[in-house]
C-alpha atoms as a PDB file:
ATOM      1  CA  UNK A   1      15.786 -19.760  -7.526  1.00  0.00           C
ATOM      2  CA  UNK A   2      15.089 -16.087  -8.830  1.00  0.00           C
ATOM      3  CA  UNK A   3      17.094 -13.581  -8.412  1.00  0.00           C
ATOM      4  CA  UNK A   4      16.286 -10.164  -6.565  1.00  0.00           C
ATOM      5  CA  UNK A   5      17.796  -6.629  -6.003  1.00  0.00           C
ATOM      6  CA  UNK A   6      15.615  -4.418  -3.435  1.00  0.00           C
ATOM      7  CA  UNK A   7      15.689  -0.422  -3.682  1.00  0.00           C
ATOM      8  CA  UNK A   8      14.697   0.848   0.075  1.00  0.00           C
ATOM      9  CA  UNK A   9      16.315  -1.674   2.155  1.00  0.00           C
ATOM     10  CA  UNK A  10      16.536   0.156   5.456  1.00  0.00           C
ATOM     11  CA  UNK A  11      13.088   1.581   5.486  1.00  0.00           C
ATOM     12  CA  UNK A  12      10.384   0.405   7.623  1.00  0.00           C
ATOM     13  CA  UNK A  13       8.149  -2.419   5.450  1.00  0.00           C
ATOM     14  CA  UNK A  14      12.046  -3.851   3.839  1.00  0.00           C
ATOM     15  CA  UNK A  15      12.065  -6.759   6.552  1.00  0.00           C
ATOM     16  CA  UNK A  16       8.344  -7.953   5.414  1.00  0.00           C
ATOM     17  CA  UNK A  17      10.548  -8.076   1.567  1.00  0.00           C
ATOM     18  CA  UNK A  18      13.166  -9.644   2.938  1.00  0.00           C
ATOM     19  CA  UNK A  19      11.563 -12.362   5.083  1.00  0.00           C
ATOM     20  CA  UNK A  20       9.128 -12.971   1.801  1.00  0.00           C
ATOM     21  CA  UNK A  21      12.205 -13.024  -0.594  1.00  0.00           C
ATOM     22  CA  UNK A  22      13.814 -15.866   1.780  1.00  0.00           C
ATOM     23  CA  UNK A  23      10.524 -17.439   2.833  1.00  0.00           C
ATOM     24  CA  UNK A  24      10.125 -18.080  -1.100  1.00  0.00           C
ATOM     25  CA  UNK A  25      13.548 -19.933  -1.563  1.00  0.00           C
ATOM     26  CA  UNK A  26      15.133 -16.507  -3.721  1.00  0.00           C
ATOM     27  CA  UNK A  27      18.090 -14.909  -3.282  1.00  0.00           C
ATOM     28  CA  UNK A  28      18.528 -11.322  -2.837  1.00  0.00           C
ATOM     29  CA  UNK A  29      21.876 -10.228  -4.627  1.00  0.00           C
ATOM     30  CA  UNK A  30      21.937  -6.461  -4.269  1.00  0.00           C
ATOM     31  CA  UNK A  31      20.190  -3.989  -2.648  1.00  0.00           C
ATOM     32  CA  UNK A  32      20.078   0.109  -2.118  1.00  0.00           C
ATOM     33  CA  UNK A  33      19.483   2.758   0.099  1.00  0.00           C
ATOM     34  CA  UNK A  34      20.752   6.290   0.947  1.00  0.00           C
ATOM     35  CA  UNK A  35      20.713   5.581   4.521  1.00  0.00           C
ATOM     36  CA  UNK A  36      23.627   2.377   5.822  1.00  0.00           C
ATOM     37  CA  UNK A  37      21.647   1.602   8.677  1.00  0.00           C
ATOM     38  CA  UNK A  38      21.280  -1.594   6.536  1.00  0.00           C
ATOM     39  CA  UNK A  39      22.373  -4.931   9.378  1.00  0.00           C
ATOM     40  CA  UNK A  40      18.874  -5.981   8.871  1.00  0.00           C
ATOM     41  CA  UNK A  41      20.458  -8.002   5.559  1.00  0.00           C
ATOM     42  CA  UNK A  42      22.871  -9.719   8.118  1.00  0.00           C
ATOM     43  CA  UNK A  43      19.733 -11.671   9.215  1.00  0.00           C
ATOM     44  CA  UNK A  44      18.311 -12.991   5.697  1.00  0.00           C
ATOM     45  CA  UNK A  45      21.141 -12.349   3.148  1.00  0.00           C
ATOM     46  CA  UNK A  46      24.314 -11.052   4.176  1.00  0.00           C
ATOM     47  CA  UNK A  47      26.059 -12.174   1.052  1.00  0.00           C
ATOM     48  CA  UNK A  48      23.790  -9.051  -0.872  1.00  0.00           C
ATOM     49  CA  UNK A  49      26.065  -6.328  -2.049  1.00  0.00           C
ATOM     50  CA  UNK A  50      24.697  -3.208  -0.954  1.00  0.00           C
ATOM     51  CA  UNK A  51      24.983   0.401  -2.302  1.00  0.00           C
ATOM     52  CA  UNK A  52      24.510   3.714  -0.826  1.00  0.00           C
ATOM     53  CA  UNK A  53      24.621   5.482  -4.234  1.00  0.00           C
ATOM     54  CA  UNK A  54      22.343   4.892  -7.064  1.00  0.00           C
ATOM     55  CA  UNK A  55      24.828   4.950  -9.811  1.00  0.00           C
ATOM     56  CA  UNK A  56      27.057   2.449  -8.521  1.00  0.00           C
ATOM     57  CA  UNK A  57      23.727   0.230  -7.331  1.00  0.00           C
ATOM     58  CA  UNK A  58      23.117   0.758 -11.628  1.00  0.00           C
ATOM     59  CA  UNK A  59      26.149  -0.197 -12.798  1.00  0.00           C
ATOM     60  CA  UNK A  60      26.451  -3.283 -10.207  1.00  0.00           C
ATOM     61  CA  UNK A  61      23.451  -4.888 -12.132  1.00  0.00           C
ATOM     62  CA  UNK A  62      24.480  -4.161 -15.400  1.00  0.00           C
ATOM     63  CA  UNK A  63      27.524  -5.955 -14.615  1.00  0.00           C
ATOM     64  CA  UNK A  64      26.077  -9.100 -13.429  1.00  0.00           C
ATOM     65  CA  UNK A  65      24.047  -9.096 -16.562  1.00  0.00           C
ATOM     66  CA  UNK A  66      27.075  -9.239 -18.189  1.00  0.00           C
ATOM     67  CA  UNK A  67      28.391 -12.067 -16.112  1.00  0.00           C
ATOM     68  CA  UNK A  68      25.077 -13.924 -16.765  1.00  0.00           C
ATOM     69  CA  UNK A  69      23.598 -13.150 -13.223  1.00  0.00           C
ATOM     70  CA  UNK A  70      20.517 -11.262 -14.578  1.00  0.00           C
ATOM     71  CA  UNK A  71      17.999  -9.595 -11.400  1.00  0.00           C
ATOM     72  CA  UNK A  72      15.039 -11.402 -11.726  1.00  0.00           C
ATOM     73  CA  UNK A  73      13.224  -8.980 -10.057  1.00  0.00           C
ATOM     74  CA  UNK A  74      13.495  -5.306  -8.376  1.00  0.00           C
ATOM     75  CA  UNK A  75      11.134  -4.757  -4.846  1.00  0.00           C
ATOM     76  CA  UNK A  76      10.761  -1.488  -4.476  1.00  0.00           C
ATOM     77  CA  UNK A  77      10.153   0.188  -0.431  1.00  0.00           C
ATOM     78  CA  UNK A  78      11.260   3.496  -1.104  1.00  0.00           C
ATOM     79  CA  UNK A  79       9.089   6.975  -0.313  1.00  0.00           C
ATOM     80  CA  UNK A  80       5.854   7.006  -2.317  1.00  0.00           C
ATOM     81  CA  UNK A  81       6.827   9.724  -4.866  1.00  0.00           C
ATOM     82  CA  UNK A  82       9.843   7.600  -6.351  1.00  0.00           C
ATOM     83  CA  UNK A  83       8.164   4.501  -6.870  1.00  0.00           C
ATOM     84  CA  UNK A  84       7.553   5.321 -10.524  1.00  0.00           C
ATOM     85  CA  UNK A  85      11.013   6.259 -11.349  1.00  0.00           C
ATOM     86  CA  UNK A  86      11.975   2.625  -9.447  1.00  0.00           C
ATOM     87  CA  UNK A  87       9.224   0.978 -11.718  1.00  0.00           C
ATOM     88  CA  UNK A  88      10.582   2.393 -14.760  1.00  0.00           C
ATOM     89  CA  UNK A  89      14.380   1.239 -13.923  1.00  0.00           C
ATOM     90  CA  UNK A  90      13.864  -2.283 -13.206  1.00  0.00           C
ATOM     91  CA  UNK A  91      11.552  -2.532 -15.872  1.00  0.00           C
ATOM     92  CA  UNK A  92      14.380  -0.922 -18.062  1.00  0.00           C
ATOM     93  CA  UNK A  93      16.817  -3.653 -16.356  1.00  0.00           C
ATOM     94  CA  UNK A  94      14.735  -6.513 -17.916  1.00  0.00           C
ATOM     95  CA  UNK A  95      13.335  -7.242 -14.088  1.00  0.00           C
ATOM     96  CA  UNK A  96       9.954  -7.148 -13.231  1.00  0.00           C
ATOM     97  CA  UNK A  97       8.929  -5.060 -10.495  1.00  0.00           C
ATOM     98  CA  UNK A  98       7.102  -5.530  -7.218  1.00  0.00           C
ATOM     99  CA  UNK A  99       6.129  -2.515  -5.355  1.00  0.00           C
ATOM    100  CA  UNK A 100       4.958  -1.365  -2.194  1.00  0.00           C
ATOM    101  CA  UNK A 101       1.205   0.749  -2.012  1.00  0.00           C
ATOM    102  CA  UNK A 102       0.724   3.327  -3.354  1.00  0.00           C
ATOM    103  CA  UNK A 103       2.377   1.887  -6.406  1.00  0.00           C
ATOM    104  CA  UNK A 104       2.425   5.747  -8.170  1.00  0.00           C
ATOM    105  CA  UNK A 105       0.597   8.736  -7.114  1.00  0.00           C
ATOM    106  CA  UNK A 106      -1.288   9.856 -10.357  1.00  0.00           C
ATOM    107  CA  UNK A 107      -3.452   7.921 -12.701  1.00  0.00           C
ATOM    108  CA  UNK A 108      -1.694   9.169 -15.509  1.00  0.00           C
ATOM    109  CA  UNK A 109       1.590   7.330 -14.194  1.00  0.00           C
ATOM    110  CA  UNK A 110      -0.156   4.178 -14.616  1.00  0.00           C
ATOM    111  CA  UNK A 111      -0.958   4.890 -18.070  1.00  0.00           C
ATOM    112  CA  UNK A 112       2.872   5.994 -18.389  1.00  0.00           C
ATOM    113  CA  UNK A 113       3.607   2.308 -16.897  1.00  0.00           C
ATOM    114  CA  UNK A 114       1.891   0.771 -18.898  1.00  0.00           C
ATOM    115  CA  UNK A 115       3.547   1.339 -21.795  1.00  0.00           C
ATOM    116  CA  UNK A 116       6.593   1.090 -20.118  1.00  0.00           C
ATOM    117  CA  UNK A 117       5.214  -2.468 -19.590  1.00  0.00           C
ATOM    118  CA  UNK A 118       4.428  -2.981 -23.037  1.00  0.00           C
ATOM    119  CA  UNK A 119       8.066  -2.099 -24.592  1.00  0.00           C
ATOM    120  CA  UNK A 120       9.912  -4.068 -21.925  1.00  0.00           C
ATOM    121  CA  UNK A 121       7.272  -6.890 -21.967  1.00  0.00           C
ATOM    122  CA  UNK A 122       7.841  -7.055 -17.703  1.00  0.00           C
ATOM    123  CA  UNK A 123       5.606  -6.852 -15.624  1.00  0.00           C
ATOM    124  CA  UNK A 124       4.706  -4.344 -13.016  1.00  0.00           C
ATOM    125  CA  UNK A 125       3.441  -5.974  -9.553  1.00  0.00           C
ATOM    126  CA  UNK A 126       2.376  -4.237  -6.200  1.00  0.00           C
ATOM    127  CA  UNK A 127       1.307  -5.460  -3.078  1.00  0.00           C
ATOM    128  CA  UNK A 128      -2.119  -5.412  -1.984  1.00  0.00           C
ATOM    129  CA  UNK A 129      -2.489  -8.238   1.053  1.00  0.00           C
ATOM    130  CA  UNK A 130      -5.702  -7.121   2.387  1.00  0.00           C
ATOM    131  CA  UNK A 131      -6.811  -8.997  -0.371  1.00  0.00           C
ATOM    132  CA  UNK A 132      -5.599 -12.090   0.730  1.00  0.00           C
ATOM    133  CA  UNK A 133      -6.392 -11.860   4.198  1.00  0.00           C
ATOM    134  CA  UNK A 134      -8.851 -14.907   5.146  1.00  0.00           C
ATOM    135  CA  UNK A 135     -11.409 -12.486   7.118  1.00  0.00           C
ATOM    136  CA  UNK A 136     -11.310  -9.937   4.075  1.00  0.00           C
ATOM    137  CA  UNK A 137     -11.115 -12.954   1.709  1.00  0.00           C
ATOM    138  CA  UNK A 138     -14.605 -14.530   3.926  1.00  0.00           C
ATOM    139  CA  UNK A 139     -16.328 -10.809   3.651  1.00  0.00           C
ATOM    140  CA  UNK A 140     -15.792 -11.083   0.247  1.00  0.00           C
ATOM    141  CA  UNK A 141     -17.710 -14.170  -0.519  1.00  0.00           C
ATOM    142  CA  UNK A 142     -20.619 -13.240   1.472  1.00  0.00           C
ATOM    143  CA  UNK A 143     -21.181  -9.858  -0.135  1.00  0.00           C
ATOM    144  CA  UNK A 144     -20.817 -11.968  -3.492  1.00  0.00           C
ATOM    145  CA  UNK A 145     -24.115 -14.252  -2.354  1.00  0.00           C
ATOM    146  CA  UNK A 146     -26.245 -11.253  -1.056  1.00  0.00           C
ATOM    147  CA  UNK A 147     -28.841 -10.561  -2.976  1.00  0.00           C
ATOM    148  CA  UNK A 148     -27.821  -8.250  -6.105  1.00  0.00           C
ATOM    149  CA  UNK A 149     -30.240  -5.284  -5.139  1.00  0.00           C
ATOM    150  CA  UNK A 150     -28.400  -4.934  -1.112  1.00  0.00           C
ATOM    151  CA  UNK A 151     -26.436  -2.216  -0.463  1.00  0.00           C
ATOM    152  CA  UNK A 152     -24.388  -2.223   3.054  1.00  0.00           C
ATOM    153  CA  UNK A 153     -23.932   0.012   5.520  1.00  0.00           C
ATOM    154  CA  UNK A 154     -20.084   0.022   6.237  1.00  0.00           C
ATOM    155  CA  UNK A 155     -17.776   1.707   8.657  1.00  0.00           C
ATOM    156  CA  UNK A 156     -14.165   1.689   8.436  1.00  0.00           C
ATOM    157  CA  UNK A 157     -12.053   3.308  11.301  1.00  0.00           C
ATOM    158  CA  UNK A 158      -7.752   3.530  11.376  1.00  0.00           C
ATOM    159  CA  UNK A 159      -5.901   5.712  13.925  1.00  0.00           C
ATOM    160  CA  UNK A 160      -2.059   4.803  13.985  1.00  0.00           C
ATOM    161  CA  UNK A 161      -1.050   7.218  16.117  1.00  0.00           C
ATOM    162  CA  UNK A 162       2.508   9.307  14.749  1.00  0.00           C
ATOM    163  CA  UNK A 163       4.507  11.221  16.442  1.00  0.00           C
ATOM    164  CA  UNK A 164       5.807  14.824  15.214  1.00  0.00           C
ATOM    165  CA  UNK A 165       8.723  13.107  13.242  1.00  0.00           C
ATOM    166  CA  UNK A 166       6.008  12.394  11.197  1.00  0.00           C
ATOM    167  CA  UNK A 167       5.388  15.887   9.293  1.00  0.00           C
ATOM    168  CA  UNK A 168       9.045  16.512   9.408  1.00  0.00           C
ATOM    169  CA  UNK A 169       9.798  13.344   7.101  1.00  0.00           C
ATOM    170  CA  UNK A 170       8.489  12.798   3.636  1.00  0.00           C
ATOM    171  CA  UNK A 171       5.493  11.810   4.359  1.00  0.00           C
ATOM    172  CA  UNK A 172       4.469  14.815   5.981  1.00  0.00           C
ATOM    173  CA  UNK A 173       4.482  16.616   2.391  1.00  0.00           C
ATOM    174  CA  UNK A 174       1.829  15.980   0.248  1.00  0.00           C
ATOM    175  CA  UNK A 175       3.908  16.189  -3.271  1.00  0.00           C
ATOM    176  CA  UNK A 176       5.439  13.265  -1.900  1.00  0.00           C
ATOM    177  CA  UNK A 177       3.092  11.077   0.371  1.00  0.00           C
ATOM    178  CA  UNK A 178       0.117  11.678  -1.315  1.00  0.00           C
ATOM    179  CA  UNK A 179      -1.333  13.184   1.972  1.00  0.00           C
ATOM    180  CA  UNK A 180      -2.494  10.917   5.370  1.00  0.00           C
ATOM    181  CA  UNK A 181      -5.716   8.980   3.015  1.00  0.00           C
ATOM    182  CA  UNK A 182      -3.323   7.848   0.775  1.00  0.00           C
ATOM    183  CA  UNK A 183      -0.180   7.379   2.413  1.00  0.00           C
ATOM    184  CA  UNK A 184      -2.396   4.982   5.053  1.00  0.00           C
ATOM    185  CA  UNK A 185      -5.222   4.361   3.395  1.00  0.00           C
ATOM    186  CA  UNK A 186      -4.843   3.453   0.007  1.00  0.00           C
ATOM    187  CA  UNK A 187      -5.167  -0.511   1.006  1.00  0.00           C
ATOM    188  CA  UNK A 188      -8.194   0.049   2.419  1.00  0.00           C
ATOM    189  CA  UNK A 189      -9.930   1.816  -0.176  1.00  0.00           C
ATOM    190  CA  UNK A 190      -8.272  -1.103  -2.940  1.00  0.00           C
ATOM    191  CA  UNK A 191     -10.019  -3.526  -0.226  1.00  0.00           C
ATOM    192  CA  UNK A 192     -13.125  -1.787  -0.181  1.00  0.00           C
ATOM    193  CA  UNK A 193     -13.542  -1.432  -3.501  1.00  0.00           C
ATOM    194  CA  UNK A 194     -12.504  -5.534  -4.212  1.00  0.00           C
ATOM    195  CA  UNK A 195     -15.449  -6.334  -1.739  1.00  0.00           C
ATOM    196  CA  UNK A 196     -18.108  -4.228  -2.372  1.00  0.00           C
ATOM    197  CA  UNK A 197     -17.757  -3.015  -5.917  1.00  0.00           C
ATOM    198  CA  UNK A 198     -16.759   0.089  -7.903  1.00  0.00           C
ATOM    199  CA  UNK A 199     -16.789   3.506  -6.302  1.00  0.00           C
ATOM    200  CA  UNK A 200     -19.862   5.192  -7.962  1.00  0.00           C
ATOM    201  CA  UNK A 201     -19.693   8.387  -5.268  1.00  0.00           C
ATOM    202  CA  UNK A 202     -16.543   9.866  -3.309  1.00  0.00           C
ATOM    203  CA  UNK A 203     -17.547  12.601  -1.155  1.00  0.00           C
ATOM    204  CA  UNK A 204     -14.718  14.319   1.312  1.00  0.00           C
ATOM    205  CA  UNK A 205     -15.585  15.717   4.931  1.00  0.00           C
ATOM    206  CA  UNK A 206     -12.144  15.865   6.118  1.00  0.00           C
ATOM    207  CA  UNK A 207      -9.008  16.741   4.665  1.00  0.00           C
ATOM    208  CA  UNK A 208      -5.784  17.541   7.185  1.00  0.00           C
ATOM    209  CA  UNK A 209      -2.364  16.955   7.455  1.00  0.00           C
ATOM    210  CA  UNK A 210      -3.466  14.235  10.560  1.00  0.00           C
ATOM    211  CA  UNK A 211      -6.721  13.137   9.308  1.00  0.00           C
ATOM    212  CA  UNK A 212      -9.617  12.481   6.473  1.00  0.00           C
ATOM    213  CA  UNK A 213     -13.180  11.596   6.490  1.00  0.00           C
ATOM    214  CA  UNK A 214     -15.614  11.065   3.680  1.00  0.00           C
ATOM    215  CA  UNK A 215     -18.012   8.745   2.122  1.00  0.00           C
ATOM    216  CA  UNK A 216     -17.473   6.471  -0.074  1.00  0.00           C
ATOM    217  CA  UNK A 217     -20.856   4.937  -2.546  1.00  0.00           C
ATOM    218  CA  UNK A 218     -19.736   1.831  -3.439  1.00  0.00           C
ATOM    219  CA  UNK A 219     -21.492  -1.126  -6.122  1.00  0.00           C
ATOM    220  CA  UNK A 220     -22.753  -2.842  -2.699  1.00  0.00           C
ATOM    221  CA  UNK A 221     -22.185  -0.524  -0.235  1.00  0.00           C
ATOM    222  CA  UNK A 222     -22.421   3.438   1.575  1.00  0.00           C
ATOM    223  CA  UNK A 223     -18.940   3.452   3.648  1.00  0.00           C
ATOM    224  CA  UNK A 224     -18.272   5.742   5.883  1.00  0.00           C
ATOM    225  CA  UNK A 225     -14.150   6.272   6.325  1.00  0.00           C
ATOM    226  CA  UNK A 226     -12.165   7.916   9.084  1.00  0.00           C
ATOM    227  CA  UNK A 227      -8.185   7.676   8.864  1.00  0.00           C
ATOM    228  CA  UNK A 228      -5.945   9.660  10.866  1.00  0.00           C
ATOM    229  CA  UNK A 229      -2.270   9.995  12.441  1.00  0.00           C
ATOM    230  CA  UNK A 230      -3.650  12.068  15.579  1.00  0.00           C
ATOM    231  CA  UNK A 231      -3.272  10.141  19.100  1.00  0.00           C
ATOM    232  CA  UNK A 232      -6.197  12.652  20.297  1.00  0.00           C
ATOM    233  CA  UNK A 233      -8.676  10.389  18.370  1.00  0.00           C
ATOM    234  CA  UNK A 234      -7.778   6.841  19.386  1.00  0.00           C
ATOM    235  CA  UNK A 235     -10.889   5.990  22.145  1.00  0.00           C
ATOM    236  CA  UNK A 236     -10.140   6.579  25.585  1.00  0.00           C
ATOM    237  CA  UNK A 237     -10.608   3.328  26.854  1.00  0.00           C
ATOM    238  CA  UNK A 238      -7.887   1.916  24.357  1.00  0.00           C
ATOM    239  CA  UNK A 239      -5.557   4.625  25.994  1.00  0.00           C
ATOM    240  CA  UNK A 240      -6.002   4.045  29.179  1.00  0.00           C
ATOM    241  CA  UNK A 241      -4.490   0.716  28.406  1.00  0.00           C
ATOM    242  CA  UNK A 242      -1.445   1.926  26.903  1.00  0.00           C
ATOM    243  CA  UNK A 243      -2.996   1.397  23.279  1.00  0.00           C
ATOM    244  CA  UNK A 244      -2.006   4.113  20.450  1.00  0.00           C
ATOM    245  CA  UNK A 245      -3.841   2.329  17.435  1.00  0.00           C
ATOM    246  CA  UNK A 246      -7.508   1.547  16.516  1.00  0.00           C
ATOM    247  CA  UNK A 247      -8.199  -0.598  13.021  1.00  0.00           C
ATOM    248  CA  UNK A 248     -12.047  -1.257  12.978  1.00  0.00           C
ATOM    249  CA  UNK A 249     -14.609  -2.435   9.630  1.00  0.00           C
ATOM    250  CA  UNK A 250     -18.058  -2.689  10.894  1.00  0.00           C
ATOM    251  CA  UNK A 251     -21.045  -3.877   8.418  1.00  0.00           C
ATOM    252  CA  UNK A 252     -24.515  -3.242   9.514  1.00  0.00           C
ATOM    253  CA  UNK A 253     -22.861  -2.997  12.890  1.00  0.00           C
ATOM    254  CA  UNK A 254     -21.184  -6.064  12.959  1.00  0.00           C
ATOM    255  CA  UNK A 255     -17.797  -6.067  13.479  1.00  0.00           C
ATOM    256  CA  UNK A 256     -15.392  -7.713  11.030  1.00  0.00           C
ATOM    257  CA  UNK A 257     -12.462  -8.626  12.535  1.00  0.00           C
ATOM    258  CA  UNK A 258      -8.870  -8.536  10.506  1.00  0.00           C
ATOM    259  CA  UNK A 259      -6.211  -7.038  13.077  1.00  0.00           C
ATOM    260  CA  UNK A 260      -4.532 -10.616  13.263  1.00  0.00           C
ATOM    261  CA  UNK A 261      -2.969 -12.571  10.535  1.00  0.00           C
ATOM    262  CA  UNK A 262      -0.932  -9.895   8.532  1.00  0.00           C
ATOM    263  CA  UNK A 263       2.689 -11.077   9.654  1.00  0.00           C
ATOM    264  CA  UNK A 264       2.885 -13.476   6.152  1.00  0.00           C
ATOM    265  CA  UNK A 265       0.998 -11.873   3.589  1.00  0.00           C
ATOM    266  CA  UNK A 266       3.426 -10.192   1.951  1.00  0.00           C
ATOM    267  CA  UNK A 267       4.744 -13.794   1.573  1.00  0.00           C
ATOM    268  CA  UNK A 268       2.055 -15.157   0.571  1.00  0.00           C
ATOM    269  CA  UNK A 269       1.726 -12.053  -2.013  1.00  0.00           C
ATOM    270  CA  UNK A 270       4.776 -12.770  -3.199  1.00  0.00           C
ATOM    271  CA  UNK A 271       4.041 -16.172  -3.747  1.00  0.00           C
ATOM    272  CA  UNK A 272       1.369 -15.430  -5.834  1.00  0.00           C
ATOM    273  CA  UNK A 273       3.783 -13.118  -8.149  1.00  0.00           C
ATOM    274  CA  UNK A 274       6.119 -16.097  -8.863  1.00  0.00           C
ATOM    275  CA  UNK A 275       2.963 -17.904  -9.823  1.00  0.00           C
ATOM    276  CA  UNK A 276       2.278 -15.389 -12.353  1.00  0.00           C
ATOM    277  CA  UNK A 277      -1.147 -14.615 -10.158  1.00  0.00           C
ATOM    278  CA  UNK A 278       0.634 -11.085  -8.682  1.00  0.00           C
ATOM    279  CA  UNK A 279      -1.735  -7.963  -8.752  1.00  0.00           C
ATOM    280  CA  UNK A 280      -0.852  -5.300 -11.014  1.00  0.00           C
ATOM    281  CA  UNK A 281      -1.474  -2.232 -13.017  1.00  0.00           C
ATOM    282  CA  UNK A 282      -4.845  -3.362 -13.992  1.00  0.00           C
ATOM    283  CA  UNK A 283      -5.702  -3.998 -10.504  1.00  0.00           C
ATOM    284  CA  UNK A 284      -3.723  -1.146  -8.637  1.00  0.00           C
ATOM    285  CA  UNK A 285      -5.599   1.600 -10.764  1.00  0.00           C
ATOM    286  CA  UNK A 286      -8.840   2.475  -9.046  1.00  0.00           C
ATOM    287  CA  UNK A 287      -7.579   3.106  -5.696  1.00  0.00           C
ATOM    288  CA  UNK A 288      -5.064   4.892  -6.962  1.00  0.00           C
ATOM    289  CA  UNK A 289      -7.522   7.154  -8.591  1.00  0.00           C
ATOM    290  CA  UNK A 290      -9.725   6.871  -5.149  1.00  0.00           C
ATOM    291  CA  UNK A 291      -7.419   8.963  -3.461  1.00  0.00           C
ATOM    292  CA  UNK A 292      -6.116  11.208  -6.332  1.00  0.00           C
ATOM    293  CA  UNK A 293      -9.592  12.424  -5.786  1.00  0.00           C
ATOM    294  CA  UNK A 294      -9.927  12.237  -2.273  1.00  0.00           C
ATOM    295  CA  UNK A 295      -7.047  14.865  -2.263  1.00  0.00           C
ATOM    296  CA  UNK A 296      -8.163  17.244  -4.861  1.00  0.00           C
ATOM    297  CA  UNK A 297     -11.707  17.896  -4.873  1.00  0.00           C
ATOM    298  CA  UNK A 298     -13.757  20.426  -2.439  1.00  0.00           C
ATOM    299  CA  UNK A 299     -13.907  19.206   1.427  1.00  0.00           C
ATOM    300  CA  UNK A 300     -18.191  19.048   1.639  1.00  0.00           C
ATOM    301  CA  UNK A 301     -20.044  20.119   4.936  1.00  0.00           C
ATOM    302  CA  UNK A 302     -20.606  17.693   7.713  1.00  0.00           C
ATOM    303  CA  UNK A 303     -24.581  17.237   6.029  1.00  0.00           C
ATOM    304  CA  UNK A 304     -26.528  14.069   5.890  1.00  0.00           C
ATOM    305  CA  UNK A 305     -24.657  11.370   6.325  1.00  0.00           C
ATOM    306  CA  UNK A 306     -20.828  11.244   7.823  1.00  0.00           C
ATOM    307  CA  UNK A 307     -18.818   8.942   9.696  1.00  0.00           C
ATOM    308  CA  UNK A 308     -19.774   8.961  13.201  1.00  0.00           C
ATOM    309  CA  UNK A 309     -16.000  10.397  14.664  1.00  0.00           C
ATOM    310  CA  UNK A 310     -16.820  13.692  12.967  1.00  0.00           C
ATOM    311  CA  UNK A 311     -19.834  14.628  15.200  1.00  0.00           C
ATOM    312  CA  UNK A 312     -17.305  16.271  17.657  1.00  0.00           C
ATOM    313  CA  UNK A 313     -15.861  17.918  14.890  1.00  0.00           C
ATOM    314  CA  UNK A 314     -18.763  19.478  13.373  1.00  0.00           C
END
C-alpha cells in the first residue's frame, strides 16, 4: 500500500483522484486546499488530515517523514498555472508526482522539470486517459496498418458549454489557464498527435476567450479542430433536447465514437503509474508545445481549408 497526499482536493476532477487512489488499494494520508468545502474525503478517506494552508500541509509531511510515514506520492488538481510549483514540491518531498493536464504551461518548464527529475531521481507523471480509451486505443491500431503514404481527413468538434462564472474564475485568464485550446483541449491534441503522428503544421483560425479553430498537419493526418465554451455553438437539435455539450472525431466522415467509457480511466491511469508504465515528461511535451503555439502565433484568414463550424463565422 503506497502512500498519497493530494494538493487540490475540493476542485472539480479531485473525486476521479480519489476514487483511483482507493480503487488501487492506497491510502491517501493528507491532502490540501484553500477552499474547506472538502466532505468529499468523508466518502473515500476520512482518516486524511487535511490543510487549508500550505505551510502547515509542508510541515505535516515532513513530519511523517520523520515518523517513517514517507508520501509515496503527491496528485496534483490544482489551477493550471501552479502545477509546476506542485511538481517541484513533491518532487523535493522525495514523492513522485502525478498531475492533472496541462501538466505546465511552457515548454521550457518541462525542461526545468526535468532536471528537477534528474536531482531528485522521482518521477514526474500526468494523466493523459484518452490514450487508454478502447475506441481511441482501436483508432490507433488501424491508422498504424494503413498504408504508410495515407494521410486522413479528420474532424474533431468539443463544445462544453460554461456559464459566465467561467471568465470570472482562473480559467478565464490566460496567464493562468493557458486560454480555452489548452485549458480543454490539450488531451485532444496529446490524442491526436499519439494516433496520427507528429504535428508537422499548426495553423490558427480562431482565437477567443470562448473558442479556437485551426488546422492541425499531422504525420497521418489534416485535422480540422473546433473547441469552445459558448452554448451558442452546440447544434440546435442537441438543444432542443436539453443537451449543452457536443464531443465529436470524425475520419473520412466516419464517426468515431468515444463519449462513453471515461468514468475509470483515471484508474486505470493510475494503475499504469504504480506499474512503472505512467506517462510522463517525455510524453506530455508535444502537446504542451501544441498549444503554447496555438496561443501565440498570428490568427490566419478563414482561406482554403477550415473546420466546417467557422463558415458562419467567416
Amino acid at each position: 500500500m503506497k502512500n498519497f497526499a493530494l494538493i487540490g482536493v475540493a476542485g472539480y476532477i479531485a473525486p476521479r483522484h480519489l476514487q483511483a487512489i482507493r480503487d488501487t488499494k492506497n491510502n491517501l494520508v493528507a491532502a490540501l486546499d484553500k477552499f474547506d468545502t472538502v466532505g468529499i474525503l468523508d466518502s473515500y478517506f476520512p482518516s486524511a488530515d487535511f490543510f487549508t494552508e500550505f505551510e502547515r500541509f509542508d510541515r505535516h509531511l515532513d513530519k511523517l517523514r520523520r515518523l517513517g510515514k514517507k508520501i509515496d506520492y503527491v496528485s496534483i488538481c490544482t489551477p493550471n498555472y501552479l502545477h509546476d510549483s506542485h511538481i517541484r514540491f513533491a518532487l523535493r518531498h522525495q514523492a513522485d508526482a502525478i498531475c492533472e493536464k496541462p501538466l505546465v504551461l511552457n515548454p521550457w518548464n518541462v525542461d526545468a522539470l526535468e532536471e528537477i527529475e534528474k536531482e531528485t531521481g522521482k518521477r514526474v507523471f500526468t494523466i493523459l486517459q484518452l490514450r487508454l480509451h478502447p475506441s481511441i486505443i482501436a483508432l490507433k491500431k488501424e491508422i498504424e496498418a494503413s498504408p504508410k503514404d495515407k494521410s486522413f481527413e479528420v474532424d474533431l468538434t468539443y463544445i462544453t458549454s460554461r456559464g459566465h462564472w467561467y471568465q470570472t474564475s482562473w480559467k478565464g485568464d490566460n496567464s493562468k489557464s493557458g486560454g480555452v485550446a489548452t485549458n480543454i483541449g490539450i488531451h485532444f491534441f496529446d490524442m491526436l498527435a499519439w494516433v496520427f503522428g507528429d504535428v508537422k503544421k499548426n495553423t490558427v483560425h480562431l482565437l477567443t476567450a470562448d473558442s479556437a479553430a485551426g488546422v492541425l498537419e499531422l504525420g497521418k493526418a489534416k485535422v480540422r479542430w473546433f473547441l469552445s465554451i459558448d452554448y451558442n455553438n452546440v447544434p440546435d437539435d442537441l438543444k432542443a433536447k436539453g443537451k449543452r455539450t457536443y464531443r465529436s472525431l470524425t475520419m473520412e466522415g466516419r464517426e468515431i465514437e468515444f463519449s462513453d467509457g471515461f468514468t475509470d480511466l483515471h484508474t486505470k491511469s493510475y494503475e499504469q503509474i504504480l506499474l512503472g508504465n505512467g506517462f510522463g515528461l517525455k510524453e506530455a511535451r508535444p502537446s504542451i508545445q501544441t498549444v503554447h503555439e496555438i496561443r501565440n502565433q498570428e490568427i490566419a484568414p478563414l482561406q482554403g481549408d477550415y473546420h466546417p463550424m467557422l463558415k458562419n463565422k467567416k
